[in-house]
Every structure is written in structure tokens, then in C-alpha cells.
Protein backbone atom coordinates (compact mmCIF):
# COMPACT_ATOMS: atom_id res chain seq x y z
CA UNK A 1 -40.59 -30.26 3.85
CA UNK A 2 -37.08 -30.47 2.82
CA UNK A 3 -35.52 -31.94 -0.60
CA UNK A 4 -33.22 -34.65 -0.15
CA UNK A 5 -30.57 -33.51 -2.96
CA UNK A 6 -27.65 -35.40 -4.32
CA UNK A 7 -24.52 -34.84 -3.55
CA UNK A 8 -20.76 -36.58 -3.96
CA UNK A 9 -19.39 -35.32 -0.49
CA UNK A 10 -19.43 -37.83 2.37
CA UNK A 11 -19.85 -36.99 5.85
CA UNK A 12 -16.77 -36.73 8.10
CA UNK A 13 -16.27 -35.42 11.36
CA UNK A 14 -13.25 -33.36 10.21
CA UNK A 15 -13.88 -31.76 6.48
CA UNK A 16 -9.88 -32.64 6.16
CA UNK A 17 -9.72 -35.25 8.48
CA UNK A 18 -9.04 -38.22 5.66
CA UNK A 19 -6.08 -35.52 4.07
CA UNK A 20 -4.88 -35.60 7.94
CA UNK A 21 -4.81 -39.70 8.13
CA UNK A 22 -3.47 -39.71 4.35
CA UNK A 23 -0.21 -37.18 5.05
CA UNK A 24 0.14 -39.38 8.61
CA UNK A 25 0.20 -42.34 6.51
CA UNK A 26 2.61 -40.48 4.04
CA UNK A 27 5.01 -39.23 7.03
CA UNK A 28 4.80 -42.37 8.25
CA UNK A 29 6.35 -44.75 5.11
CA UNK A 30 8.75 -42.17 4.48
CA UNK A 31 10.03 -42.77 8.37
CA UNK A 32 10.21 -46.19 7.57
CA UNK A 33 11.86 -45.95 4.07
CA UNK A 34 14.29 -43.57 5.86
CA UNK A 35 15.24 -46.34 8.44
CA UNK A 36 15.99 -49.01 6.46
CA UNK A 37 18.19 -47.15 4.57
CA UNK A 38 19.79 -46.00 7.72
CA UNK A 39 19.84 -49.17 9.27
CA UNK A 40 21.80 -50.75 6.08
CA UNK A 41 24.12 -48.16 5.70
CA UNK A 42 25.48 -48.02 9.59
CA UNK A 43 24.98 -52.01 10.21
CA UNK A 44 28.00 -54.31 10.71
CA UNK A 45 29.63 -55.36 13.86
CA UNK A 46 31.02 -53.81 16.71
CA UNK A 47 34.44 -53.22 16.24
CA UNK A 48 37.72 -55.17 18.83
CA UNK A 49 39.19 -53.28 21.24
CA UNK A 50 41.93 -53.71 19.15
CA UNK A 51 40.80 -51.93 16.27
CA UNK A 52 39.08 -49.41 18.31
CA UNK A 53 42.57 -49.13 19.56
CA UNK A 54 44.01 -48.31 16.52
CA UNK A 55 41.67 -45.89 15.10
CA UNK A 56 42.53 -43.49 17.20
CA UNK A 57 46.37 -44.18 16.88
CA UNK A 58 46.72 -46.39 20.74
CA UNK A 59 48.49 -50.17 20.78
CA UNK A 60 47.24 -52.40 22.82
CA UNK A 61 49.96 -53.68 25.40
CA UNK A 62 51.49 -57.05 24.14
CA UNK A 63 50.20 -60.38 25.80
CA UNK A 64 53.01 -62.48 27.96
């Protein structure tokens, strides 16, 4: 008959499979950090026709 001995490893199905989950859960804040910094840096309004108008150096004809 066989020993039983003790050991510290755990059974997975995957011998990495918890460093897999852990860099997916990594990959995954660092997407989210990385869109709310985007998000606050390009959010504001859409700009008038007007002032798109005059970025690129056009005028807008004058009203009657």
C-alpha cells in the first residue's frame, strides 16, 4: 500500500493556471486604470461648428 505524504502543493488542472488568472487579472486593472485616464484627459464637449470652423482657419457665412 501507498503512503499518504504531506505536501503544500494543491491540485490544479493547469500547474500555472492560477499565475494565468492572476496576470489576466493584472492585464485587466491596468486596461481599466489606462481608460480612465484616457477618458479624463480627452473628455469635454463636442466642439460648434463655429469653432470647428475656425480651427482650421474657415468663417462661417454671416446670418441675415
Amino acid at each position: 500500500m501507498k503512503d499518504h505524504k504531506v505536501t503544500q502543493r494543491v491540485f490544479c488542472n493547469a500547474s500555472n493556471e492560477m499565475e494565468h488568472i492572476a496576470g489576466l487579472y493584472a492585464t485587466y486593472l491596468r486596461s481599466t486604470r489606462l481608460l480612465c485616464e484616457l477618458e479624463a484627459r480627452y473628455k469635454g464637449g463636442e466642439k460648434s461648428v463655429e469653432e470647428s470652423a475656425k480651427l482650421v482657419g474657415l468663417a462661417l457665412p454671416k446670418r441675415k
